[in-house]
C-alpha atoms as a PDB file:
ATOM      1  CA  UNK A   1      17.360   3.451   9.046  1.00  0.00           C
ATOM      2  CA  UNK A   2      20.099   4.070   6.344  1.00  0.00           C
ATOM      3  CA  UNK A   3      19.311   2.603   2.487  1.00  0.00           C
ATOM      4  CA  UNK A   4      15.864   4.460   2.253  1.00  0.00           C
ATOM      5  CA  UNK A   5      13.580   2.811  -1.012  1.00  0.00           C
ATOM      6  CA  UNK A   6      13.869   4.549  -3.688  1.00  0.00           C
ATOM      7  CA  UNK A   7       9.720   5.146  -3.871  1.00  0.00           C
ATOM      8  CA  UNK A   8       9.818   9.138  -5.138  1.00  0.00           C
ATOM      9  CA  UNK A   9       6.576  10.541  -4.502  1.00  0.00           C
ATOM     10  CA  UNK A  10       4.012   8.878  -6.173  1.00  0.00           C
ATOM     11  CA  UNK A  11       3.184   5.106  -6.738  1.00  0.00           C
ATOM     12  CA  UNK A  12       0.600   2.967  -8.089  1.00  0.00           C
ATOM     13  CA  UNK A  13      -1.363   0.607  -5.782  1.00  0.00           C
ATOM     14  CA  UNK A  14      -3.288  -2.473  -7.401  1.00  0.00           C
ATOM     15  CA  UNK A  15      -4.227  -5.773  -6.798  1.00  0.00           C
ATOM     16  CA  UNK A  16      -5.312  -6.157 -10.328  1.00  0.00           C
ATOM     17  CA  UNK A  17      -1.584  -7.274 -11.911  1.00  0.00           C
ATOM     18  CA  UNK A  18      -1.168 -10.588  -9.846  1.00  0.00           C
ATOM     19  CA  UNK A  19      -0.322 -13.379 -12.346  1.00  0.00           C
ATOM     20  CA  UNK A  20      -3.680 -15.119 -10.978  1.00  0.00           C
ATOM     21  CA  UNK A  21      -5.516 -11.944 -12.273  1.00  0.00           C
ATOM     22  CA  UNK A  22      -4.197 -11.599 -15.488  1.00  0.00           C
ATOM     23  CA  UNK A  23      -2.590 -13.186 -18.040  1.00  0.00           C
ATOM     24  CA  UNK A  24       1.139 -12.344 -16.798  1.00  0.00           C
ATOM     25  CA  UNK A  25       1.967 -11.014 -20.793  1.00  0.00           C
ATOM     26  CA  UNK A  26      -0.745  -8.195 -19.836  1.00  0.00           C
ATOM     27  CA  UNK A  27       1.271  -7.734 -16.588  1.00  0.00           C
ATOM     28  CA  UNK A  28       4.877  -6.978 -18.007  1.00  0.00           C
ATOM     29  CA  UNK A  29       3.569  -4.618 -20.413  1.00  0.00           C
ATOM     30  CA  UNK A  30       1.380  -2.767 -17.852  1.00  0.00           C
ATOM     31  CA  UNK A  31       3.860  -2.908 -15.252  1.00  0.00           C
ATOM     32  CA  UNK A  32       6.663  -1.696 -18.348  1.00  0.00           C
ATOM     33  CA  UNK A  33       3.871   1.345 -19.136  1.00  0.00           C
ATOM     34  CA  UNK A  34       3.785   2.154 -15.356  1.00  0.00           C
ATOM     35  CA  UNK A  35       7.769   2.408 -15.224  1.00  0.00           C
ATOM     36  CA  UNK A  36       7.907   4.566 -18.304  1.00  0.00           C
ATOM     37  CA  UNK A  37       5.674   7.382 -17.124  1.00  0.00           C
ATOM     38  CA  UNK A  38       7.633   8.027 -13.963  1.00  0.00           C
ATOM     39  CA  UNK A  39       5.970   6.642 -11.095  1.00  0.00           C
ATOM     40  CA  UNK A  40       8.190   5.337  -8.308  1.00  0.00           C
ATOM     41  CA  UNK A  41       6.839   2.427  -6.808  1.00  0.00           C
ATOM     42  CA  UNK A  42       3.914  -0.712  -7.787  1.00  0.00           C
ATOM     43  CA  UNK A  43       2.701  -1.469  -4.741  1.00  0.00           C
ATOM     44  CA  UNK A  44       1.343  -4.882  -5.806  1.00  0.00           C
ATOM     45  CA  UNK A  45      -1.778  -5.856  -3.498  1.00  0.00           C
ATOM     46  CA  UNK A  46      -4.055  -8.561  -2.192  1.00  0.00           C
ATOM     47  CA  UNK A  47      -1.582 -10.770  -0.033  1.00  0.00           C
ATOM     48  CA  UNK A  48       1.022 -11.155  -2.867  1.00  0.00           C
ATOM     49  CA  UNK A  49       3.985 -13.605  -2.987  1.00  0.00           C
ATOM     50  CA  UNK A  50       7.510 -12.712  -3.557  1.00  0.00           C
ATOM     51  CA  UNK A  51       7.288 -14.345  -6.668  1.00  0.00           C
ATOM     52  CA  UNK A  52       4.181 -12.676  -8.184  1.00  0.00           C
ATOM     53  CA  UNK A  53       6.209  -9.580  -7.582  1.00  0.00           C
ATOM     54  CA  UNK A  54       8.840 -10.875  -9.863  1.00  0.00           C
ATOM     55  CA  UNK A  55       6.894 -10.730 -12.889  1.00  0.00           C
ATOM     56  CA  UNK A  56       6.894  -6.885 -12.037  1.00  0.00           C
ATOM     57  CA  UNK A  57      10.655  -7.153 -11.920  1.00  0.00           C
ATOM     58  CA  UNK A  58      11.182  -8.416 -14.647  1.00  0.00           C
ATOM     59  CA  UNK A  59       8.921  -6.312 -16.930  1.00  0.00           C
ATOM     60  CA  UNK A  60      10.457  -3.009 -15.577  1.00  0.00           C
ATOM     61  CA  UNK A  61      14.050  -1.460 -15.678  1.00  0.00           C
ATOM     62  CA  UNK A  62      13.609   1.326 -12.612  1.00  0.00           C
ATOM     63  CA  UNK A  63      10.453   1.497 -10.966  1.00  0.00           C
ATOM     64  CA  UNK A  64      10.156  -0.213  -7.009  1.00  0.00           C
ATOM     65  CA  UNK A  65       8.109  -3.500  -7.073  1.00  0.00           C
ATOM     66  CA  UNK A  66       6.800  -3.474  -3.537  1.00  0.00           C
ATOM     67  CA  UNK A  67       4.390  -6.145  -2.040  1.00  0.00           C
ATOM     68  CA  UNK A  68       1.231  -4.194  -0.449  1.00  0.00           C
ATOM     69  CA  UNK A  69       1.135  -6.115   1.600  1.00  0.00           C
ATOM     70  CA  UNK A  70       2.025  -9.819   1.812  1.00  0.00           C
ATOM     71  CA  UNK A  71       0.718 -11.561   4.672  1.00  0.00           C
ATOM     72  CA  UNK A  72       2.887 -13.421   7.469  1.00  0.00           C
ATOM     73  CA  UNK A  73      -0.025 -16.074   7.564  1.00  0.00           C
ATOM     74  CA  UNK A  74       0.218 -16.999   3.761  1.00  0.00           C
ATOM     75  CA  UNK A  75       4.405 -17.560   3.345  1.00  0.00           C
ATOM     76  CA  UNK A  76       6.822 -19.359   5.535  1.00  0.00           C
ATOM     77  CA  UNK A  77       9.701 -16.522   6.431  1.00  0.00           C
ATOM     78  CA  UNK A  78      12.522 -18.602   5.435  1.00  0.00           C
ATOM     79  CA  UNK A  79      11.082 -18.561   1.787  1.00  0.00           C
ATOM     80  CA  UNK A  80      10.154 -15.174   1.842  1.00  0.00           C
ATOM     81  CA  UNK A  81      13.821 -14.276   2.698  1.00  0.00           C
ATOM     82  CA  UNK A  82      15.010 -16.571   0.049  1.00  0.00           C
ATOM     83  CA  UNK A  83      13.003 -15.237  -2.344  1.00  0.00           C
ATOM     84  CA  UNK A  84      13.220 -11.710  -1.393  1.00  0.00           C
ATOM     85  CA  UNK A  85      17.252 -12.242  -1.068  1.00  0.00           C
ATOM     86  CA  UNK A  86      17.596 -13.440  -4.798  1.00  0.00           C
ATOM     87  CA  UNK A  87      15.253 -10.887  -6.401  1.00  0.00           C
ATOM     88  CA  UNK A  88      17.055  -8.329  -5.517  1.00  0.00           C
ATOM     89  CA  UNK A  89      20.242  -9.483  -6.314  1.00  0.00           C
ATOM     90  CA  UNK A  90      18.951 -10.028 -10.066  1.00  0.00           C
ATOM     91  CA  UNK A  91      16.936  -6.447  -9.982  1.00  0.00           C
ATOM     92  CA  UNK A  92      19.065  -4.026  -8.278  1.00  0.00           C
ATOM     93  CA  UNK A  93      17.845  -3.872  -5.314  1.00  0.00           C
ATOM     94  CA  UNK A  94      14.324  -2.886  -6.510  1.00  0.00           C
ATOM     95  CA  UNK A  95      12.108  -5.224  -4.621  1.00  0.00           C
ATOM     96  CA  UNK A  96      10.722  -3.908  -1.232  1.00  0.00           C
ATOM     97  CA  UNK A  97       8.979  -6.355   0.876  1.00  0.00           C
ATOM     98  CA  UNK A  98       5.462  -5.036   2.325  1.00  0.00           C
ATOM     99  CA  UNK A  99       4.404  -6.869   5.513  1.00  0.00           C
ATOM    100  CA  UNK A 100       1.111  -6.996   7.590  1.00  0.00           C
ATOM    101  CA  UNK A 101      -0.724  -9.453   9.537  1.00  0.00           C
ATOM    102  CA  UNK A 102      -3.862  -8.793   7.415  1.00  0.00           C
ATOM    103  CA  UNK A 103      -7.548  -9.787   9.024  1.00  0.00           C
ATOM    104  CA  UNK A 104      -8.694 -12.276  11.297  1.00  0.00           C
ATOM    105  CA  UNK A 105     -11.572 -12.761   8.912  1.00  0.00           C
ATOM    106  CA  UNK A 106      -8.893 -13.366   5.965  1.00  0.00           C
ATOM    107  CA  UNK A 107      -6.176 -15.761   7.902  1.00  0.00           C
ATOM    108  CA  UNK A 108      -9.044 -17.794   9.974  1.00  0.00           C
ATOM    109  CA  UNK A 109      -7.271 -19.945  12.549  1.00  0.00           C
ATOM    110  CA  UNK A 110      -4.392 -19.171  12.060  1.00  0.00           C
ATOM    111  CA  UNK A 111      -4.400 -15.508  12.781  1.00  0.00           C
ATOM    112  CA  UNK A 112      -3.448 -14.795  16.514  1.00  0.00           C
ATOM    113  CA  UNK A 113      -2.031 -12.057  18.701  1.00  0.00           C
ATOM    114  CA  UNK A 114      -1.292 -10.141  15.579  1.00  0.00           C
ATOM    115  CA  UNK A 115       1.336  -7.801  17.380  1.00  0.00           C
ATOM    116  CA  UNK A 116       3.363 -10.386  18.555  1.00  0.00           C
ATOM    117  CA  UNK A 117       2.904 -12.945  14.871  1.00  0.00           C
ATOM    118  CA  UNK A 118       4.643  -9.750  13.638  1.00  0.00           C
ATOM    119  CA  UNK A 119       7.264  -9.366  16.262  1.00  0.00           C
ATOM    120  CA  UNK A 120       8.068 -12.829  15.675  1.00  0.00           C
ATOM    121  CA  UNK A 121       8.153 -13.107  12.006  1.00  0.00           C
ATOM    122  CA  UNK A 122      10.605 -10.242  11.581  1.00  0.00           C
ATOM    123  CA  UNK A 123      12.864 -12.150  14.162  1.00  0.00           C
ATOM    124  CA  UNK A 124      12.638 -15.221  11.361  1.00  0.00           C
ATOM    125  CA  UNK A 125      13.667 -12.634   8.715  1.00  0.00           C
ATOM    126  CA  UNK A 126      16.572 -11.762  10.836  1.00  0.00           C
ATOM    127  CA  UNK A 127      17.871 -15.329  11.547  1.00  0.00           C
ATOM    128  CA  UNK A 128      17.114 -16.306   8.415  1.00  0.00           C
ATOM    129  CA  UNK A 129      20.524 -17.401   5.957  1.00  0.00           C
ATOM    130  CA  UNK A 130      19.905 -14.713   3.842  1.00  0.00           C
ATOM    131  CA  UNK A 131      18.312 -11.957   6.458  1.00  0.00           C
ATOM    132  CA  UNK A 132      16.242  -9.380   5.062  1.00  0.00           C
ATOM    133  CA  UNK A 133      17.446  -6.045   6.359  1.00  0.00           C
ATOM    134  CA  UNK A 134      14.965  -3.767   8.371  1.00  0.00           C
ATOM    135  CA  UNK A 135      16.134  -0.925   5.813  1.00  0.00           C
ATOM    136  CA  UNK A 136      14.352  -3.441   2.766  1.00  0.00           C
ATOM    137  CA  UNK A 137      10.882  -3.620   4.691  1.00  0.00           C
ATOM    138  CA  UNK A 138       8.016  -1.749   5.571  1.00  0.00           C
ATOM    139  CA  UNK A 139       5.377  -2.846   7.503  1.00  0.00           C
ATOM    140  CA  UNK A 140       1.098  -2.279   7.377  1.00  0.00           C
ATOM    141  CA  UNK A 141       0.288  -0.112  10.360  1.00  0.00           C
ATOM    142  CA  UNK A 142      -2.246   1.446  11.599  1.00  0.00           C
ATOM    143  CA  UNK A 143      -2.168   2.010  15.584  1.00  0.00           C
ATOM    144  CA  UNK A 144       0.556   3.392  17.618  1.00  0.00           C
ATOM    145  CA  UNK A 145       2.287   0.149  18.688  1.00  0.00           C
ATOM    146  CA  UNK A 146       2.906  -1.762  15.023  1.00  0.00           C
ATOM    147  CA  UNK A 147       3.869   1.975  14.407  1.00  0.00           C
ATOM    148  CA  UNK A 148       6.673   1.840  16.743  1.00  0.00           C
ATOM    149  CA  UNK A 149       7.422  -1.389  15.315  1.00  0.00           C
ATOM    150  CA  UNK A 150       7.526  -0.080  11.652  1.00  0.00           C
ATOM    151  CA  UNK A 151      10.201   2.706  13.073  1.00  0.00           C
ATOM    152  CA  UNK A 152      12.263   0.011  15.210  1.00  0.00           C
ATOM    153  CA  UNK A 153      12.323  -3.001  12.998  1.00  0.00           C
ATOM    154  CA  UNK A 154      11.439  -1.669   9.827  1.00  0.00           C
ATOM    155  CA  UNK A 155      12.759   1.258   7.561  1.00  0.00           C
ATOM    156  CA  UNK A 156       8.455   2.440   7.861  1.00  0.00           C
ATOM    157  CA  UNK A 157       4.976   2.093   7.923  1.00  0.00           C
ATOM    158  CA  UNK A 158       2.963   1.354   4.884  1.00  0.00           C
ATOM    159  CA  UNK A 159      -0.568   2.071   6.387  1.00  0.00           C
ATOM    160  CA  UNK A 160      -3.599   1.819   4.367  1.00  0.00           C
ATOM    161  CA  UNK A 161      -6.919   3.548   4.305  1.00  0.00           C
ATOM    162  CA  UNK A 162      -6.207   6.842   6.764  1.00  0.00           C
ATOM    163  CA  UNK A 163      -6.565  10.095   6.608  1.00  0.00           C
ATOM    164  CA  UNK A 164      -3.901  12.983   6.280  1.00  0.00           C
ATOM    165  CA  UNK A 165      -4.344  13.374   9.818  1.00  0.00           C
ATOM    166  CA  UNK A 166      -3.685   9.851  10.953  1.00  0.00           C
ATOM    167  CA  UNK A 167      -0.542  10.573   8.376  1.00  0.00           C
ATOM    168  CA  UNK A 168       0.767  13.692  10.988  1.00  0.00           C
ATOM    169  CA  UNK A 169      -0.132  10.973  13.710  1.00  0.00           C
ATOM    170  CA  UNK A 170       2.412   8.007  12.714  1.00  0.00           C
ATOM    171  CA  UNK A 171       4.676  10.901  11.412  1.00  0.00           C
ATOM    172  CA  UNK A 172       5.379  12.009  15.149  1.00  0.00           C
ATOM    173  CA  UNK A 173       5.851   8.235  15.913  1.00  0.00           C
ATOM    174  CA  UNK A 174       7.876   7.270  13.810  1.00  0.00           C
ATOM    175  CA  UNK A 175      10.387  10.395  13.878  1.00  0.00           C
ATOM    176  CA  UNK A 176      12.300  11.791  11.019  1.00  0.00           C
ATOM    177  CA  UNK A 177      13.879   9.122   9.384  1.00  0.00           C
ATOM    178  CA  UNK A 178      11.438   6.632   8.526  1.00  0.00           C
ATOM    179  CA  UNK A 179       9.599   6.105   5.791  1.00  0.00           C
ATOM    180  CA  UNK A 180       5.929   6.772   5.721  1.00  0.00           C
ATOM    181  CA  UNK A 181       4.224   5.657   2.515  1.00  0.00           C
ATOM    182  CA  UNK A 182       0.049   5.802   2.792  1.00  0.00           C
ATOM    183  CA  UNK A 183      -1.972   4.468   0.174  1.00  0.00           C
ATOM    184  CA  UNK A 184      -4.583   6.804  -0.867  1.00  0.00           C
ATOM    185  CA  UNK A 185      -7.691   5.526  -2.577  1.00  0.00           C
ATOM    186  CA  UNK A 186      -9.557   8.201  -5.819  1.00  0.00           C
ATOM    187  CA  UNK A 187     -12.331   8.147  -8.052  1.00  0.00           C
ATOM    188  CA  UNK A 188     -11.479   9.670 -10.716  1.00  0.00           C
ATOM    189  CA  UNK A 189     -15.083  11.345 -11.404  1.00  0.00           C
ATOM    190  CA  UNK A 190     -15.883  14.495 -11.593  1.00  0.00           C
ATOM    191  CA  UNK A 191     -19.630  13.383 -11.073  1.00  0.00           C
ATOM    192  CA  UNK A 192     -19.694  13.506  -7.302  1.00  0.00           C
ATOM    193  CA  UNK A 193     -22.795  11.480  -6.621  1.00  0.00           C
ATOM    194  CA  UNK A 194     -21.690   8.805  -8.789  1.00  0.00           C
ATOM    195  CA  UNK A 195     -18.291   9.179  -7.365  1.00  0.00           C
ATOM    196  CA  UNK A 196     -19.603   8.790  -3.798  1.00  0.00           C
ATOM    197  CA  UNK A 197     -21.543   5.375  -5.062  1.00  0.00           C
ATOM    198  CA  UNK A 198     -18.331   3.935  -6.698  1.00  0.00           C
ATOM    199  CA  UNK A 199     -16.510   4.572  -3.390  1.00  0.00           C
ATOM    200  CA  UNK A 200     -19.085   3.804  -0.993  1.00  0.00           C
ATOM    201  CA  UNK A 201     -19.418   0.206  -2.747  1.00  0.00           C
ATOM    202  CA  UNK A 202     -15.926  -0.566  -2.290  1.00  0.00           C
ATOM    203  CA  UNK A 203     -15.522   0.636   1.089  1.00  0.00           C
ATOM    204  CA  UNK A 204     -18.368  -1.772   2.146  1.00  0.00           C
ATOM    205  CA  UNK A 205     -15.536  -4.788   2.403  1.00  0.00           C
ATOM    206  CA  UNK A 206     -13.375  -2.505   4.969  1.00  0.00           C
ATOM    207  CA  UNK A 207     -16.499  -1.638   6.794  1.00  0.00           C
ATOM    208  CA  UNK A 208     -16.539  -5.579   7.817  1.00  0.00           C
ATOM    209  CA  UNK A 209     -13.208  -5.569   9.227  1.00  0.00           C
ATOM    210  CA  UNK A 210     -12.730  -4.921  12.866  1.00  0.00           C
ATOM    211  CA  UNK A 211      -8.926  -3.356  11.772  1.00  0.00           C
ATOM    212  CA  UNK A 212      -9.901  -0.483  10.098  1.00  0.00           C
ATOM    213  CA  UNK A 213     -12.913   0.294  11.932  1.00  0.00           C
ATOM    214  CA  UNK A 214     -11.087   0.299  15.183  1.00  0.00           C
ATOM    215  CA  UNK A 215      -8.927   2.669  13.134  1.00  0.00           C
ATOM    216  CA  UNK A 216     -11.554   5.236  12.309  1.00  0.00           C
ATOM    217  CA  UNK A 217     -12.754   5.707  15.691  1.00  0.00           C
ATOM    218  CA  UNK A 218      -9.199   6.151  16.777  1.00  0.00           C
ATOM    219  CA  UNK A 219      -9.827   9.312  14.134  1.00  0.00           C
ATOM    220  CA  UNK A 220     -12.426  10.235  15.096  1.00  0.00           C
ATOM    221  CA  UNK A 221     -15.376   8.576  13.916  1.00  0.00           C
ATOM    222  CA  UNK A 222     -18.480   6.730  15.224  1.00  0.00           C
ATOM    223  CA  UNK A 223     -20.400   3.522  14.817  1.00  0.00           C
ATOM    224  CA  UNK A 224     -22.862   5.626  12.300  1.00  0.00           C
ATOM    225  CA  UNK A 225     -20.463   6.403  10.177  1.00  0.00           C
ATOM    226  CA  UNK A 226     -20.114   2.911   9.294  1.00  0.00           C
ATOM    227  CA  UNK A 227     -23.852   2.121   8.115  1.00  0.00           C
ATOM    228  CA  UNK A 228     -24.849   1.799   4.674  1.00  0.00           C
ATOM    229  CA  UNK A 229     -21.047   1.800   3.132  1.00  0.00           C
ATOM    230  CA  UNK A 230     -20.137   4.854   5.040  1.00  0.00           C
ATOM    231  CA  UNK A 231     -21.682   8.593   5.573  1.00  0.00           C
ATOM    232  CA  UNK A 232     -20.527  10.855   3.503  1.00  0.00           C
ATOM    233  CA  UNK A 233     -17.732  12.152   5.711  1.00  0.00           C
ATOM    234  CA  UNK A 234     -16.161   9.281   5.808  1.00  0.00           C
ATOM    235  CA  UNK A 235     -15.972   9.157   2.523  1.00  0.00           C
ATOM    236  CA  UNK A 236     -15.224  12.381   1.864  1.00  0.00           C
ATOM    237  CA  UNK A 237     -12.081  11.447   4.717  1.00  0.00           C
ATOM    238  CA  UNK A 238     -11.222   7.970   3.092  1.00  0.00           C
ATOM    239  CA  UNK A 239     -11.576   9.018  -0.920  1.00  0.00           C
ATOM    240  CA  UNK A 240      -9.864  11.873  -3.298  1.00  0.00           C
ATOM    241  CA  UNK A 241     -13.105  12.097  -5.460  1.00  0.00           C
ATOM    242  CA  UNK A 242     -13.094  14.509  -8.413  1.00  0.00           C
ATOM    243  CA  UNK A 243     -10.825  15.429 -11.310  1.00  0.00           C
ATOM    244  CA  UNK A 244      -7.043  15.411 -11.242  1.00  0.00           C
ATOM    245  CA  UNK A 245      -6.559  18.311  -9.873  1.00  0.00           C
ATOM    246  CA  UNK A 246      -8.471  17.625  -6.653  1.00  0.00           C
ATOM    247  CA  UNK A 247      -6.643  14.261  -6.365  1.00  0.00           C
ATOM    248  CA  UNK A 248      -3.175  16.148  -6.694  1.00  0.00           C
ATOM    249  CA  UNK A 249      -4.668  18.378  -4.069  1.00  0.00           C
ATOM    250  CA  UNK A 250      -5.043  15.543  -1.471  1.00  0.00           C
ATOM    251  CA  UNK A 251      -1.716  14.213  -2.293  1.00  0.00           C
ATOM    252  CA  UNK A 252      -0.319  17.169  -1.381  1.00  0.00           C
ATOM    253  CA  UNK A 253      -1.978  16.680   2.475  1.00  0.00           C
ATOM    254  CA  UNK A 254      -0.636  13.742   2.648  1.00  0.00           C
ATOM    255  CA  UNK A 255       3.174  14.945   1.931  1.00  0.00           C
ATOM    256  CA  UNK A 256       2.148  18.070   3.452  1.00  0.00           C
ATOM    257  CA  UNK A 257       1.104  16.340   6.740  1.00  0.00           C
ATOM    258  CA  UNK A 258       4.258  14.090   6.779  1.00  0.00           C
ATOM    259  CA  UNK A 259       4.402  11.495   4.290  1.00  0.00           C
ATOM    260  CA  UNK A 260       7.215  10.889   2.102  1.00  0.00           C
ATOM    261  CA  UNK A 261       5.578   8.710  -0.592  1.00  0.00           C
ATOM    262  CA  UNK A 262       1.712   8.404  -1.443  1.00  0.00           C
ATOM    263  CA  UNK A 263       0.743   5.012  -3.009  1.00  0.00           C
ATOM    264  CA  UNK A 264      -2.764   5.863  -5.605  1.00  0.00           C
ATOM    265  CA  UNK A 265      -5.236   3.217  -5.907  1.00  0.00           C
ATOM    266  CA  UNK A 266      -7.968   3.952  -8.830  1.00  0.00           C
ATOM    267  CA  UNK A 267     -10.989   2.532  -7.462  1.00  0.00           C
ATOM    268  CA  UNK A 268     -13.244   1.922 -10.048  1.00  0.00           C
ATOM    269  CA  UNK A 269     -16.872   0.026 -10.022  1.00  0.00           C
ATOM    270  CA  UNK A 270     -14.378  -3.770  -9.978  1.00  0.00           C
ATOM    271  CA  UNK A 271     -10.935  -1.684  -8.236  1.00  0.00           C
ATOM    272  CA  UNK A 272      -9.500  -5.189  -7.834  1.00  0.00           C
ATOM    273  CA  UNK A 273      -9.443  -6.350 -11.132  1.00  0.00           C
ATOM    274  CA  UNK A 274      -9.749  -3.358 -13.289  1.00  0.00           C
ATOM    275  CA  UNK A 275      -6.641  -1.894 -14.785  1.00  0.00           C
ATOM    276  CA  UNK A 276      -7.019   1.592 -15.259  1.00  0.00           C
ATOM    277  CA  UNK A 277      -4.224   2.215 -17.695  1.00  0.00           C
ATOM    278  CA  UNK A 278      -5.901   6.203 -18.967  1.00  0.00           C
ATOM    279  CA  UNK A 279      -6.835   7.276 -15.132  1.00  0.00           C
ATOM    280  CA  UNK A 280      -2.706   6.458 -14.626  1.00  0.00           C
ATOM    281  CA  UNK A 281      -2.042   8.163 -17.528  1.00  0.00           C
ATOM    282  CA  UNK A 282      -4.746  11.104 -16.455  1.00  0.00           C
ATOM    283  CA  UNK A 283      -3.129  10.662 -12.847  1.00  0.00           C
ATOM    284  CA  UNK A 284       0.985  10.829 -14.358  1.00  0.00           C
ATOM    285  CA  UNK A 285       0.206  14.353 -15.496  1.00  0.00           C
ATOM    286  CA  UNK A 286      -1.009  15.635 -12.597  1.00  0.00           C
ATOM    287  CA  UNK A 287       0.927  14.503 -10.097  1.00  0.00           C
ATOM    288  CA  UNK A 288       4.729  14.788  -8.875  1.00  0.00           C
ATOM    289  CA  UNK A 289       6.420  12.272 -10.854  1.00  0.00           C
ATOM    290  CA  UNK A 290      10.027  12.057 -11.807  1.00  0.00           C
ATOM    291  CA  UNK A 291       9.769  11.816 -15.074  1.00  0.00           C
ATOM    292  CA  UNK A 292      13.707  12.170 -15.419  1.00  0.00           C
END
């Protein structure tokens, strides 16, 4: 796909500055912090609207606003295209729209034949009367067919809790060109044990959700691996735990194994309503930023 994002290396992934989180002052000047100390991309979490993504927009001069990931079953495509349409026309081009089809658990009756939802909903964006072009959206993916989908009808995958390996994986799917942009989850803790707990009680939510388990047996894992919050492997696979240096260490297998962009979510003991402003600041040091 031509028009790449302009993600750099490194982003920030957080459900914590929706407007319905936080007072949307606190936002802006997070989101303005964020911009200033280089990182190329907010990847704004839990099923965001185009509009929620704004407030980022506004707040920040540079940085990629990009919804991670909004979910076909929560906005109408026509109004996402709208929406997506006239943000970028008032913020350079900045806004990057994040799809998946989320959980069966999440969207309830409405979720069905996920593959084909998707297939569908892009064909809205298409027809829409002001399209959204593939090269302006990425798509959650995980398995080799919404893979394929992310290279053919998409500028890339945004897939979200894998493994440097799975990374290689969609690499060789989706070729050269596309963009690959995992989100990578740390604990910033140098205190492994405690580490281990902090991670193992957030990964407990995942654990419940038939996507990503599929997922990690597709890697490689079993059915025990899944008891009690997760064995320590799979944390040890899922988690950057440890100082900065070890988290710059993992970013570099993901770029190493393929990916162009690595999107850092700080889990901390509440990761989706915390805002870790000094772990950022910790993280901005450490990692490849352009801090040009």
């Amino acid at each position: 796909m031509s028009s790449r994002p302009a993600l750099g290396k490194i982003g920030v992934w957080t459900a914590a500055l929706k407007t319905d989180s936080l007072p949307s002052e606190q936002v802006s000047e997070v989101a303005a912090e964020l911009d200033e100390l280089g990182y190329g991309a907010i990847w704004l979490g839990g099923s965001p609207s185009p509009d929620q993504a704004g407030v980022l927009l506004d707040a920040t001069s540079r940085i990629t606003i990009a919804t991670g990931i909004l979910s076909i079953w929560d906005h109408e495509a026509a109004y996402v295209a709208e929406r997506h349409t006239a943000l970028n026309a008032a913020h350079d081009g900045r806004f990057l729209l994040g799809l998946g089809v989320s959980h069966s658990a999440l969207a309830g009756e409405r979720y069905r034949r996920p593959y084909t939802a998707m297939k569908e909903y892009l064909t809205a964006l298409d027809s829409a009367p002001a399209p959204v072009p593939a090269s302006q959206r990425v798509l959650a993916a995980l398995g080799p067919k919404m893979l394929e989908l992310s290279r053919d009808r998409a500028t890339g995958a945004h897939p979200y809790l894998v493994t440097p390996e799975h990374t290689a994986e969609a690499r060789d799917i989706l070729g050269k060109d596309s963009v690959l942009a995992p989100e990578l989850k740390v604990v910033l803790d140098t205190d492994l044990d405690r580490a281990r707990a902090t991670a193992r009680g957030y990964l407990a939510r995942y654990l419940a959700l038939p996507n990503y388990t599929n997922n990690f047996l597709r890697l490689g894992f079993e059915d025990a691996d899944f008891a009690d919050g997760g064995s320590d492997r799979l944390i040890s696979a899922m988690f950057a735990l440890g100082d900065a240096e070890v988290i710059r260490a993992r970013v570099d297998e993901f770029l190493a194994a393929g990916a162009d962009h690595v999107a850092i979510q700080t889990v901390t003991d509440s990761p989706l309503a915390d805002v870790p402003r000094a772990q950022w600041r910790t993280l901005a040091e450490a990692l490849p930023l352009d801090k040009g």
